[in-house]
Protein backbone atom coordinates (compact mmCIF):
# COMPACT_ATOMS: atom_id res chain seq x y z
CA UNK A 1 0.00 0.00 0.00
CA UNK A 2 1.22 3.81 -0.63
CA UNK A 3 -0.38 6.64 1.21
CA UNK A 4 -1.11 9.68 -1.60
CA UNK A 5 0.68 12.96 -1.54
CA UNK A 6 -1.67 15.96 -0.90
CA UNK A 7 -0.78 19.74 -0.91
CA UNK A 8 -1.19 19.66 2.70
CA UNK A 9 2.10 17.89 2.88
CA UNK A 10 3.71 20.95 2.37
CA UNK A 11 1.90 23.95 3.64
CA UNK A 12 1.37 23.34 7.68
CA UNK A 13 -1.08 25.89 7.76
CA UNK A 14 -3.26 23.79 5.42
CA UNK A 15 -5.38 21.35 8.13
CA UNK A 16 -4.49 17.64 6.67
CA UNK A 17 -7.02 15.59 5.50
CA UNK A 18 -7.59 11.86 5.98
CA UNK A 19 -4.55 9.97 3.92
CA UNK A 20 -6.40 7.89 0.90
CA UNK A 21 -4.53 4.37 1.17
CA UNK A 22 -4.33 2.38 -2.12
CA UNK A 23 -3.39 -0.47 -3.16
CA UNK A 24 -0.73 -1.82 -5.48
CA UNK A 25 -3.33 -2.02 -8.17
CA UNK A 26 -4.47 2.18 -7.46
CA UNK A 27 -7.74 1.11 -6.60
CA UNK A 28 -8.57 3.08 -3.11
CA UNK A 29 -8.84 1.04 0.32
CA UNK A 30 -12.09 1.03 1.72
CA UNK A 31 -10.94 -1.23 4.93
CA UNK A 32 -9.75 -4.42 6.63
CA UNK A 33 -12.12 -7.22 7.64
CA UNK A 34 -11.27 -10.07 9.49
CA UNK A 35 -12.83 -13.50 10.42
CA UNK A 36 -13.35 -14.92 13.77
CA UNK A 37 -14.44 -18.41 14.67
CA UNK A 38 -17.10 -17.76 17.55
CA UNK A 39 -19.79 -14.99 18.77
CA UNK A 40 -17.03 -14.67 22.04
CA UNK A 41 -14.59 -14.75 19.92
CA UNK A 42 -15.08 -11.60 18.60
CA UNK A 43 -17.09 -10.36 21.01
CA UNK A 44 -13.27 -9.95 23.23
CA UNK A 45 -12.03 -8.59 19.82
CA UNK A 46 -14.33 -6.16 19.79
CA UNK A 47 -13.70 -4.40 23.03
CA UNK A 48 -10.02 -4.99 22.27
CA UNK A 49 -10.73 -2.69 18.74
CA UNK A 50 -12.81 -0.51 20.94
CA UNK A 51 -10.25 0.51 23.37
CA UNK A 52 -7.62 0.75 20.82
CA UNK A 53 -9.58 4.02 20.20
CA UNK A 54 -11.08 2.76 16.52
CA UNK A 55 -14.91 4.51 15.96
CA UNK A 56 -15.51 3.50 12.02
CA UNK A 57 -15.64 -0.01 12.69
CA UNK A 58 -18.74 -2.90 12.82
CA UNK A 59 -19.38 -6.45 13.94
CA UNK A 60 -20.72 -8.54 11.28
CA UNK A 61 -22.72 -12.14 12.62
CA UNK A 62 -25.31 -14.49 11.76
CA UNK A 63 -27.29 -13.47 14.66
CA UNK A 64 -27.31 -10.80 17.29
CA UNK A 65 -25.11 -10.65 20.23
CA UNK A 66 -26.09 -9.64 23.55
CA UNK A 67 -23.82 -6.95 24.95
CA UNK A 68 -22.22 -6.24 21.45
CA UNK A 69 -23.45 -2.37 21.38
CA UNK A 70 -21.21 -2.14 24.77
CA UNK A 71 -18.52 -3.93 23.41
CA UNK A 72 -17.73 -1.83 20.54
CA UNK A 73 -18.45 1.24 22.84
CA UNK A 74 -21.62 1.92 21.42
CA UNK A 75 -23.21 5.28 22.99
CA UNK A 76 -27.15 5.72 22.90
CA UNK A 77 -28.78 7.19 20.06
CA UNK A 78 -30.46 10.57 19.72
CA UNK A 79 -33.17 9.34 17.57
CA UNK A 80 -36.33 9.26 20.84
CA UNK A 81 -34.81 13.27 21.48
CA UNK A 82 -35.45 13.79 17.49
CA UNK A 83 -38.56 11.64 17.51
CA UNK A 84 -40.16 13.68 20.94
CA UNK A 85 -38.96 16.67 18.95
CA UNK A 86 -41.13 16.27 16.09
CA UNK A 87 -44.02 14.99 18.17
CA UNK A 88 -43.91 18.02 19.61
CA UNK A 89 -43.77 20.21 16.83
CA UNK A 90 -46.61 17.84 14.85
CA UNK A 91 -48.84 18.53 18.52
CA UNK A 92 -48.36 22.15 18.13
CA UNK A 93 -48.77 22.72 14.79
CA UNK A 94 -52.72 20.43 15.26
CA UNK A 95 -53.29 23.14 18.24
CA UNK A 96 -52.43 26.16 15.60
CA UNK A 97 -54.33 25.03 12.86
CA UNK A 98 -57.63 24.55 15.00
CA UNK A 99 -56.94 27.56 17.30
CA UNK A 100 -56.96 29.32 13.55
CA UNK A 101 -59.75 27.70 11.95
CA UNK A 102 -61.67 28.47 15.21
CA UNK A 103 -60.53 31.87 16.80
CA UNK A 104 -59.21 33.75 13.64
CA UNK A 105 -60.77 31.94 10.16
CA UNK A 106 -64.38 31.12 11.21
CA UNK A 107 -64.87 32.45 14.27
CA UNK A 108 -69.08 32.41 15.53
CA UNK A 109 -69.30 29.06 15.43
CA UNK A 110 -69.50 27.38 19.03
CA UNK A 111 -68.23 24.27 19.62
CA UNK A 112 -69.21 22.29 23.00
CA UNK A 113 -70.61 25.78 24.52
CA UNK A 114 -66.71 26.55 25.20
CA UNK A 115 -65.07 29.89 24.17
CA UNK A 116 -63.15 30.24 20.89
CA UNK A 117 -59.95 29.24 20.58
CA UNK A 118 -60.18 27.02 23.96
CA UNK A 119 -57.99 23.99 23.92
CA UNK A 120 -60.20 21.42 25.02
CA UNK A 121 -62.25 20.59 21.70
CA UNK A 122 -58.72 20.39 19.96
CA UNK A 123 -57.16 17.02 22.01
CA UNK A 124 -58.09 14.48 19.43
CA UNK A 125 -56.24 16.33 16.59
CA UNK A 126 -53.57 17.28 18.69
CA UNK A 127 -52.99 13.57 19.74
CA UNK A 128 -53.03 12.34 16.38
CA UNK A 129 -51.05 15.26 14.65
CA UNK A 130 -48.63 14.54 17.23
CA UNK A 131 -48.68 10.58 16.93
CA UNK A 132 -48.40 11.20 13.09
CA UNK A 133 -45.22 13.01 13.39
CA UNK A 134 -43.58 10.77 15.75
CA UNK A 135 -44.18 7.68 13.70
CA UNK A 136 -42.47 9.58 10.87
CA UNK A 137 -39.59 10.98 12.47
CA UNK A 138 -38.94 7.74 14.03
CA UNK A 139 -38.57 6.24 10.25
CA UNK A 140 -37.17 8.80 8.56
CA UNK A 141 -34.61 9.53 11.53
CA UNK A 142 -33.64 6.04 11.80
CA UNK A 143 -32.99 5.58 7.84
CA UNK A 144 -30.95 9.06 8.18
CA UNK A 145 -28.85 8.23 10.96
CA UNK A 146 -27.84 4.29 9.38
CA UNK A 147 -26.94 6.23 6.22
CA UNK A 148 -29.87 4.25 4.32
CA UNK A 149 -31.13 3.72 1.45
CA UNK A 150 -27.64 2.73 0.33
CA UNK A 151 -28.16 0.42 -2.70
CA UNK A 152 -24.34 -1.57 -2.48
CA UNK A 153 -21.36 -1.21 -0.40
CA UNK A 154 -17.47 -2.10 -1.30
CA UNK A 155 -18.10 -5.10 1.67
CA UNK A 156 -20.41 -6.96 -0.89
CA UNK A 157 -18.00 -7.64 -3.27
CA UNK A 158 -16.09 -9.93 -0.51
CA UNK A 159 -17.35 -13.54 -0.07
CA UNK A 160 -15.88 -14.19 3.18
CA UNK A 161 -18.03 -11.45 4.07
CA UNK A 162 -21.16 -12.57 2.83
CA UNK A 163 -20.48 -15.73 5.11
CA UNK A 164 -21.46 -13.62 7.87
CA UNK A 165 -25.14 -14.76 6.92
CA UNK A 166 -24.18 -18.47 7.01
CA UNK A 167 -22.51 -18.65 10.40
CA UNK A 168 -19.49 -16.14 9.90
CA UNK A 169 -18.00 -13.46 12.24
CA UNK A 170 -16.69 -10.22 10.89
CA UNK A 171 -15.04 -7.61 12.03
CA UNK A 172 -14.71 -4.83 9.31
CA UNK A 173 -12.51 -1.35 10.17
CA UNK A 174 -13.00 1.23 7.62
CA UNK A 175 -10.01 3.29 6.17
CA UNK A 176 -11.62 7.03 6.63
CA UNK A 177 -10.86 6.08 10.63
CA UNK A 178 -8.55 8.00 12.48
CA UNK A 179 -6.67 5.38 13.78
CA UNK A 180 -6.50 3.40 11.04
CA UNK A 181 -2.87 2.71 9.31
CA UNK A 182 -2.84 -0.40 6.70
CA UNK A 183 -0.17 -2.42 8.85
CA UNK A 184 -0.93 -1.30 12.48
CA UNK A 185 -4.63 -2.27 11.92
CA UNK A 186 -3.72 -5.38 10.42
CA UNK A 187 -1.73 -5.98 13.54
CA UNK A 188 -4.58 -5.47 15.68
CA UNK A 189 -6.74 -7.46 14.35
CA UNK A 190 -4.40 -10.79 14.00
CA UNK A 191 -3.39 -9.85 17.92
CA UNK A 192 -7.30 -10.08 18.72
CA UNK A 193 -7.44 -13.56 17.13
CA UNK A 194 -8.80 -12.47 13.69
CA UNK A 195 -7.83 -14.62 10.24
CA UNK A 196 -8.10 -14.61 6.53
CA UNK A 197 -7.66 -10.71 7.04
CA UNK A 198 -9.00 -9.18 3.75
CA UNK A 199 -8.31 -6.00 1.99
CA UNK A 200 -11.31 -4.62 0.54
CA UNK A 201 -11.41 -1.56 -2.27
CA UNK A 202 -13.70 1.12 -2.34
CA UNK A 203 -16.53 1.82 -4.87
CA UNK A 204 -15.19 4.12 -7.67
């Protein structure tokens, strides 16, 4: 592997971006992956990756693994603050449009002998508005945050990765990492008990 030459190199005032490895081919690294033999197998490796200070970095198996998330230092997600977010903001906007329709648009028009505008009349919409939000957020959020739809991904094009589905365990560190360095990570991964470590190229 060669690490590419970038102008940054030679003007220090110039913030350095992430070296592009390559291999002998040109083709750009997207990562190592490495095979283990059993769910504890890799479950060790993985806290051993984790506290080498790797964060661009997954666990590949053919089922899940209790305790994984806290093994690979996993911290919780912000998706229920965006999803009570937007609940909140779908709630409020049902109260608006009603206190409009109501106080402001059509005003004269009594509803349950209460006085316009009063909140009462509104709780259905504002429950549902609300609920309505939430369940989007809570989709869209989660596909945003997993980077998804993503339609292919340089780790299909390895077989011994595609064994994950079958009964394999992966461990896959990506090359945009800022601890990752082609022979140090390689290192790491044979000293956690990994094998049949495997280059894999990004998508041009």
């Amino acid at each position: 592997m060669s690490m590419l030459s970038t102008v940054s190199d030679y003007l220090p005032f110039v913030p350095k971006p992430r070296p592009q490895f390559v291999t002998e081919n040109g083709a750009r690294v997207h990562g190592l992956i490495a095979e283990y033999a059993s769910a504890p197998e890799v479950f060790h490796a993985a806290e051993k990756i984790r506290d080498a200070g790797y964060t661009k970095w997954d666990v590949h198996a053919p089922f899940p693994i209790h305790g994984i998330e806290h093994a690979m230092g996993h911290k919780k997600t912000i998706l229920p603050y965006i999803v009570f977010s937007i609940a909140l903001g779908g709630a409020f906007l049902g109260w608006l449009m009603q206190y409009w329709m109501t106080a402001v648009d059509y005003t004269g028009f009594t509803v349950q002998g209460k006085p316009y505008g009063a909140w009462e009349p509104f709780t259905m919409i504002i429950f549902e508005l609300g609920v309505l939000h939430a369940a989007f957020a809570s989709l869209i959020g989660m596909l945003m945050l997993n980077g998804l739809p993503r339609w292919n991904h340089p780790l299909f094009s390895s077989e011994r990765f595609l064994s994950a589905s079958q009964g394999g365990f992966i461990i896959g560190i990506e090359a945009t990492d800022k601890s990752f360095d082609p022979e140090a990570t390689r290192k790491l991964l044979e000293e956690t008990g990994g094998t049949d470590i495997e280059i894999i190229e990004d998508e041009d």
